[in-house]
C-alpha atoms as a PDB file:
ATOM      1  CA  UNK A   1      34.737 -22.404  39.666  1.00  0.00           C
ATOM      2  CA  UNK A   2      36.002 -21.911  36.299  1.00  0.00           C
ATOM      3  CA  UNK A   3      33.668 -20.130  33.274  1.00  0.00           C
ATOM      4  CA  UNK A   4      34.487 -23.907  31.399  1.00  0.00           C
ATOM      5  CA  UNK A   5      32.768 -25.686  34.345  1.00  0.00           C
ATOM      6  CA  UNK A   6      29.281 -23.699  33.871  1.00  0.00           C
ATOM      7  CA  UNK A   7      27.004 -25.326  31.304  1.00  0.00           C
ATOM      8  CA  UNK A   8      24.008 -23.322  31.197  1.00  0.00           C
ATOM      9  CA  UNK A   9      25.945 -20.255  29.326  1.00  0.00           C
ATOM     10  CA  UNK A  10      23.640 -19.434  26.281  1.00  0.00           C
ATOM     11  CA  UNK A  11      25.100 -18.925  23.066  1.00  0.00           C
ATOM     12  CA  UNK A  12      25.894 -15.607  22.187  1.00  0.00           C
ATOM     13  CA  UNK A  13      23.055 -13.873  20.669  1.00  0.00           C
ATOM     14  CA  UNK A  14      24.460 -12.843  17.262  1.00  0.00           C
ATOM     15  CA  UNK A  15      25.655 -16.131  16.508  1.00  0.00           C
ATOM     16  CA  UNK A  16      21.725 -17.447  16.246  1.00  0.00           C
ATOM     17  CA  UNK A  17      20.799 -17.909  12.699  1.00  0.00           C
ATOM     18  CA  UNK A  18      17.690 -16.922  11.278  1.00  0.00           C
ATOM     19  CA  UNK A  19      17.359 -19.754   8.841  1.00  0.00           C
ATOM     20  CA  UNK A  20      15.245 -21.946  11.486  1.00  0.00           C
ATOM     21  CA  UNK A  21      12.351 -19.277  12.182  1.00  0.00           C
ATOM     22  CA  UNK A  22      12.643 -18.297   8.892  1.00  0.00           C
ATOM     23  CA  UNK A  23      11.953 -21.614   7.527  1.00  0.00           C
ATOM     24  CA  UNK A  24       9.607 -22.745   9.960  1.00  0.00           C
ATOM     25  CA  UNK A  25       7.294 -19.109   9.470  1.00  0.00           C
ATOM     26  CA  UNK A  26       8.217 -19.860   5.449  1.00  0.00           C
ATOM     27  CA  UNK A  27       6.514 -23.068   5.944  1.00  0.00           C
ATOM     28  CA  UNK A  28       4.197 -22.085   7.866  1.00  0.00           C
ATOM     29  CA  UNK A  29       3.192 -19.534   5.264  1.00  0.00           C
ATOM     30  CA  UNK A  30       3.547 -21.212   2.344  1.00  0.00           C
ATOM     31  CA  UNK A  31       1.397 -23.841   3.305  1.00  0.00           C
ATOM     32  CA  UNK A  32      -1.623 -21.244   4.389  1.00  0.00           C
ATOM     33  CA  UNK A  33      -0.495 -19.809   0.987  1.00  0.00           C
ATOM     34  CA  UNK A  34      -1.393 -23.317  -0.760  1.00  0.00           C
ATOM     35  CA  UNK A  35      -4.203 -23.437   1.522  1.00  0.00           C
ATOM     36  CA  UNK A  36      -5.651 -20.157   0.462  1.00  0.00           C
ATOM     37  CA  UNK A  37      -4.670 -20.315  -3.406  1.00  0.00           C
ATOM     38  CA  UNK A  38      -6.902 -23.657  -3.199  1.00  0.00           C
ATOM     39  CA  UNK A  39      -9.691 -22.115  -1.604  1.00  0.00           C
ATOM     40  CA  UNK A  40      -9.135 -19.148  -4.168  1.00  0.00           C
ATOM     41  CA  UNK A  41      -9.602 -21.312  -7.172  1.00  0.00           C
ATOM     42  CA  UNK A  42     -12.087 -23.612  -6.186  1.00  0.00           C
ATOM     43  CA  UNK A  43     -14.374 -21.415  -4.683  1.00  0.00           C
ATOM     44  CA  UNK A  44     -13.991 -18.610  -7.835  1.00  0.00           C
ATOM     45  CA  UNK A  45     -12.675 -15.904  -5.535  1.00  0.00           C
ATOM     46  CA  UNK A  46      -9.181 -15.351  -6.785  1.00  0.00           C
ATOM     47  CA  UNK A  47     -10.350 -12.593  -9.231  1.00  0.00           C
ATOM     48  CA  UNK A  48     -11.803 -10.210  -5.975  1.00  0.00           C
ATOM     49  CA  UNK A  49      -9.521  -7.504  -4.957  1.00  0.00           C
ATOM     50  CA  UNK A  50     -10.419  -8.413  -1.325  1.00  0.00           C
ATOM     51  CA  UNK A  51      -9.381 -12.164  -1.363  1.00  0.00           C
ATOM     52  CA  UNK A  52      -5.927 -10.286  -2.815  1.00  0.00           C
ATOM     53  CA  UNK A  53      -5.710  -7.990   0.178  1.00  0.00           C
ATOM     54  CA  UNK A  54      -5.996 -11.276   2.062  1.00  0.00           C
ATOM     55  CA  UNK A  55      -3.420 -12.971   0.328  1.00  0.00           C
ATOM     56  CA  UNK A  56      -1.188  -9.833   0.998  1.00  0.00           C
ATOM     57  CA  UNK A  57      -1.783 -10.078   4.247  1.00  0.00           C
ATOM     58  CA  UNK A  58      -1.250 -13.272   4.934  1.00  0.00           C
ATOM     59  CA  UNK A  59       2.081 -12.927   3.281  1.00  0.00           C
ATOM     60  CA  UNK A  60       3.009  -9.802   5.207  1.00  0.00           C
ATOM     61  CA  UNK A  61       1.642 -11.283   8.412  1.00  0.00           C
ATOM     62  CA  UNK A  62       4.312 -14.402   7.760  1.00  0.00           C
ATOM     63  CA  UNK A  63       7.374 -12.301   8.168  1.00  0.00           C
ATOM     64  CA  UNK A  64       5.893 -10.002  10.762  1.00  0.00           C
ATOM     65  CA  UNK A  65       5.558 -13.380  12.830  1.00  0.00           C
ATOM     66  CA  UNK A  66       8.867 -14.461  11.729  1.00  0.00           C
ATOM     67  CA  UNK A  67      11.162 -11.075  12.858  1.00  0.00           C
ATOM     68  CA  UNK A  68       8.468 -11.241  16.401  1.00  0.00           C
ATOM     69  CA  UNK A  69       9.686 -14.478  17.197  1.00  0.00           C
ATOM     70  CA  UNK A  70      13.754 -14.058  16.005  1.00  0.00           C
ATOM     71  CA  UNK A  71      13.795 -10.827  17.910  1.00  0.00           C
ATOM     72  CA  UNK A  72      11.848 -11.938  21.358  1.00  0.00           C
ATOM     73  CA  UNK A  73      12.852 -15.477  21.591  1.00  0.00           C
ATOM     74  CA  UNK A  74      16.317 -15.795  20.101  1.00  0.00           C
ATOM     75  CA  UNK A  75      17.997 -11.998  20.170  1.00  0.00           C
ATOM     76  CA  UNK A  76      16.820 -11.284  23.546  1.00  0.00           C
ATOM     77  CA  UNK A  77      14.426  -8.642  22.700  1.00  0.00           C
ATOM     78  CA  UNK A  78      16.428  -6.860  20.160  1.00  0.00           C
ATOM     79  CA  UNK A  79      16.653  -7.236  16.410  1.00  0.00           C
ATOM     80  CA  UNK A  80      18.776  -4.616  13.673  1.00  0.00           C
ATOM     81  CA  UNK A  81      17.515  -3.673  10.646  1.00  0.00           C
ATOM     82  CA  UNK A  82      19.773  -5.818   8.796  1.00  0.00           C
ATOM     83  CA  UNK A  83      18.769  -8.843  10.654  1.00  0.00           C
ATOM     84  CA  UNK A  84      14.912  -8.019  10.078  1.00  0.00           C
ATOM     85  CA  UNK A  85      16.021  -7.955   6.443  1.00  0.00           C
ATOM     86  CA  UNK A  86      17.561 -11.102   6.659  1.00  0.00           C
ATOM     87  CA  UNK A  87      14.561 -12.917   8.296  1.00  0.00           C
ATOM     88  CA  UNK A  88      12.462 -11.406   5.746  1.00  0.00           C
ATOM     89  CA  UNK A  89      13.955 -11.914   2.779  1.00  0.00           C
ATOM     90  CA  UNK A  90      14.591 -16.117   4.614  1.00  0.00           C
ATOM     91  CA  UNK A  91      11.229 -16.661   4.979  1.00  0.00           C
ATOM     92  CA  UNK A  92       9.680 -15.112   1.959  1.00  0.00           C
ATOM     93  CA  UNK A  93      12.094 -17.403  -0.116  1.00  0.00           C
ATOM     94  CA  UNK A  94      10.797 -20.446   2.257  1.00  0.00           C
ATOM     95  CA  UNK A  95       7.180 -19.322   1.558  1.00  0.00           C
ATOM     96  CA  UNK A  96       7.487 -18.825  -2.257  1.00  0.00           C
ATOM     97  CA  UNK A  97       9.581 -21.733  -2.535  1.00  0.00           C
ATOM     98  CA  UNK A  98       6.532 -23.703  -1.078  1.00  0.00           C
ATOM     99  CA  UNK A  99       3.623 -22.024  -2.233  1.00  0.00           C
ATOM    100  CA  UNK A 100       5.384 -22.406  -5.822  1.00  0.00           C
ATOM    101  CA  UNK A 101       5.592 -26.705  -5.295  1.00  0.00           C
ATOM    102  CA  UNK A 102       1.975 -26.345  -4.099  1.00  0.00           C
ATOM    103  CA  UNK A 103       0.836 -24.267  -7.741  1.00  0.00           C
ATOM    104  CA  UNK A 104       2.923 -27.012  -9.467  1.00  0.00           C
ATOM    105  CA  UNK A 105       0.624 -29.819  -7.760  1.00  0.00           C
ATOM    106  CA  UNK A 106      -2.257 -27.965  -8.489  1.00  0.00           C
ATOM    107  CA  UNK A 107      -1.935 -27.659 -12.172  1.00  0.00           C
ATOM    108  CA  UNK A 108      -0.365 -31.105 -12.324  1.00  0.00           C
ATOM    109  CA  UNK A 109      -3.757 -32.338 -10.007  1.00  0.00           C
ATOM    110  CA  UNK A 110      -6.183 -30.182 -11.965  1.00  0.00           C
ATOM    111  CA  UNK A 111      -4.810 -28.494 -15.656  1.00  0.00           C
ATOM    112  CA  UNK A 112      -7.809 -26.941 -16.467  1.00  0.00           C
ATOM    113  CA  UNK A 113      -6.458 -24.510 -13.669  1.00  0.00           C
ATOM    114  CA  UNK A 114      -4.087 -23.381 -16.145  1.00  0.00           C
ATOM    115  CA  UNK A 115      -6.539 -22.322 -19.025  1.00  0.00           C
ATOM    116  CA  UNK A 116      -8.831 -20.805 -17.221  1.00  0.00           C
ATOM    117  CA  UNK A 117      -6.624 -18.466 -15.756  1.00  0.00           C
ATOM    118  CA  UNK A 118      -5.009 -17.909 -19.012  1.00  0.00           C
ATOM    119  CA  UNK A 119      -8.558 -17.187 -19.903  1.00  0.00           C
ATOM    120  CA  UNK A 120      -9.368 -15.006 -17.573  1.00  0.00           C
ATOM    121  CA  UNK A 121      -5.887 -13.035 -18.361  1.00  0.00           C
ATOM    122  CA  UNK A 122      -7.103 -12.648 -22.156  1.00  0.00           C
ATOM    123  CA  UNK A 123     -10.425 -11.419 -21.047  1.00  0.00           C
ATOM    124  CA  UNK A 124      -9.051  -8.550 -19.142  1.00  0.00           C
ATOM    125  CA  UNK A 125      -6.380  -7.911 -21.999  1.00  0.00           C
ATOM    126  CA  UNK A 126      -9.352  -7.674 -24.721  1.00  0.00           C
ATOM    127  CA  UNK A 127     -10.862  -5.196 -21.848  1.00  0.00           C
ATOM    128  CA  UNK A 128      -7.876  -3.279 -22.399  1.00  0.00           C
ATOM    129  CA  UNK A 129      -8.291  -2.845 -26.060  1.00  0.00           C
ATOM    130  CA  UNK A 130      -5.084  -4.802 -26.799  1.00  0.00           C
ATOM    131  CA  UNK A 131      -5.099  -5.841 -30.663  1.00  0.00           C
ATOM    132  CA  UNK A 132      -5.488  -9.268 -31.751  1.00  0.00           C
ATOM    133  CA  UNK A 133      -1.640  -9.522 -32.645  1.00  0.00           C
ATOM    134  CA  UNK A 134      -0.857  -8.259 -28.935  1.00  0.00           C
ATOM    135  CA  UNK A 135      -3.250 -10.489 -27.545  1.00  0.00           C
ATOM    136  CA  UNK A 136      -1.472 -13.676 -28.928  1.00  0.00           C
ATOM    137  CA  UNK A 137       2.017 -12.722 -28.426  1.00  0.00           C
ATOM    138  CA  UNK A 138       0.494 -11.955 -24.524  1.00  0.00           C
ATOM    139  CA  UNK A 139      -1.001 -15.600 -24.198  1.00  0.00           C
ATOM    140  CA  UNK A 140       2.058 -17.238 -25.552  1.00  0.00           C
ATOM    141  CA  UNK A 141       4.071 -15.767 -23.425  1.00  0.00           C
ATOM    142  CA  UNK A 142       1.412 -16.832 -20.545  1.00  0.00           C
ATOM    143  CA  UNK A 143       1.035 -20.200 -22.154  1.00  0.00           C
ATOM    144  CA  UNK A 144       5.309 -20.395 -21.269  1.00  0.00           C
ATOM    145  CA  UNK A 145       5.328 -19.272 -17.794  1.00  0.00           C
ATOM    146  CA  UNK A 146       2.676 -21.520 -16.349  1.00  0.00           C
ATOM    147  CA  UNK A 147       5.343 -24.337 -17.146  1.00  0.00           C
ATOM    148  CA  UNK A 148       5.951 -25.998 -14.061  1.00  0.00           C
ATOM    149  CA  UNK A 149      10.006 -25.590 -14.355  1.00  0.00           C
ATOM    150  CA  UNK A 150       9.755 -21.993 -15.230  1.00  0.00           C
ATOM    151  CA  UNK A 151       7.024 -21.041 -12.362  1.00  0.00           C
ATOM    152  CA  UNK A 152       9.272 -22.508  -9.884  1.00  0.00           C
ATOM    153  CA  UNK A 153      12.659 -20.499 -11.691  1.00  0.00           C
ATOM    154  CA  UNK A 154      10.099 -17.348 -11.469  1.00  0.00           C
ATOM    155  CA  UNK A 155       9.628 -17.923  -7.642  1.00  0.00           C
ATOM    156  CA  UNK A 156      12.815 -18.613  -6.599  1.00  0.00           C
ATOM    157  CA  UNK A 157      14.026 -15.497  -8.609  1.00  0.00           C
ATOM    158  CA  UNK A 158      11.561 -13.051  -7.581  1.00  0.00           C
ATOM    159  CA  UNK A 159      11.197 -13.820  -3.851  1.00  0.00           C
ATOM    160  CA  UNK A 160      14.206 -12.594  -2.695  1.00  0.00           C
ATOM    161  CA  UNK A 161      13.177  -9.359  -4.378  1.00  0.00           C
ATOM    162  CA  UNK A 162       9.286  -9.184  -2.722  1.00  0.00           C
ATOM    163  CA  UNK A 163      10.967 -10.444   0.526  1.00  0.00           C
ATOM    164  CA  UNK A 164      13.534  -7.639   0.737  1.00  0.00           C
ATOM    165  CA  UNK A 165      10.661  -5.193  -0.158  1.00  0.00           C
ATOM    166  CA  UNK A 166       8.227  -6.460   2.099  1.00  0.00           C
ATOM    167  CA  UNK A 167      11.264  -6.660   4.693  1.00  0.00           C
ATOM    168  CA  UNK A 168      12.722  -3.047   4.663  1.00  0.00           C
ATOM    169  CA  UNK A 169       8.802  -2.168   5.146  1.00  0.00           C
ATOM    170  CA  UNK A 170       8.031  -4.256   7.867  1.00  0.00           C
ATOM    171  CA  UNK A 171      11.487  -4.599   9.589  1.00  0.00           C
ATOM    172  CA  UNK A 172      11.355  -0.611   9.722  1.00  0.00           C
ATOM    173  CA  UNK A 173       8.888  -0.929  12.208  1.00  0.00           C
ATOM    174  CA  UNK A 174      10.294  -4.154  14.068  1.00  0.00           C
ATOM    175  CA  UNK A 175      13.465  -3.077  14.648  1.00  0.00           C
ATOM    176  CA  UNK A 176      14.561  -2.618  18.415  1.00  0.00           C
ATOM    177  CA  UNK A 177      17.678  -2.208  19.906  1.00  0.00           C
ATOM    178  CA  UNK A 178      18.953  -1.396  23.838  1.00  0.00           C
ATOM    179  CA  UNK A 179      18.600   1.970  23.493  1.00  0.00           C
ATOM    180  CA  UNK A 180      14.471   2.293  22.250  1.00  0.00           C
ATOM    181  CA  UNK A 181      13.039  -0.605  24.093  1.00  0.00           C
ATOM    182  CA  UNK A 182       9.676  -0.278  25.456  1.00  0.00           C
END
């Protein structure tokens, strides 16, 4: 029997991309993201420092899942650092990428959003004794980057960024190869 004959050869394990776990865990993600930014707002919990821990964590938790899965279900059991990176960095830009669309609906759905955050941003600028001169030139610049078009420019500039940081941190400790399995 020749090796062409046999059909249940797997495909070499470093030719599996990490694009689909990394955009099924940035789904995933984003959409308890969306889930948790609406609960935030609505339920006036966004300004506690715990409900940001959460929100951390539930970002952190996203990749953790994602390099898990990439590493015991498509690389066999082992995953490099640079592939952990990769994941990361994959489905944090999946995860902003939707959690960004889902702000956009929100403040489309419900503007007032939108002021009273701005609001809420001036209060804790007069709290830091900014001057009234600061304090405008701070709010306009607010006022421009809760445009839809340049939220969605922000988060699909800066999540490649938080994903890589968030990815050398986490992949540090998900990394296994041959030599230190358990």
């Amino acid at each position: 029997m020749d090796t062409y004959d046999q059909t249940d050869i797997q495909e070499p394990i470093k030719r599996k991309s990490p694009i689909p776990v990394g955009f099924q865990f940035g789904l995933l993600g984003g959409a308890l993201g969306i889930a948790f930014a609406f609960t935030g707002y609505y339920s006036n919990l966004r300004e506690n420092f715990w409900w940001g821990i959460l929100g951390i964590c539930i970002f952190s938790l996203s990749i953790i899942l994602a390099m898990k899965v990439h590493r015991d279900r498509d690389l066999g059991g082992y995953l490099t650092f640079g592939r952990a990176i990769i994941v990361g960095i994959i489905t944090t830009f999946f995860m902003m990428l939707v959690w960004g669309v889902g702000q956009v609906v929100l403040h489309i759905l419900d503007p007032s959003i939108v002021e009273e955050t701005i609001e809420a941003m001036a209060l804790t600028w007069e709290g830091m004794g900014l001057s009234d001169a600061e304090l405008e030139a701070n709010l306009e610049i607010a006022d421009q980057l809760f445009n839809p078009p340049v939220y969605l420019g922000i988060m699909a500039l800066f999540s490649p960024i938080v994903g890589l940081i968030f990815s050398i941190i986490i992949g540090v400790s998900m990394v296994r190869s041959p030599e230190n399995k358990l």
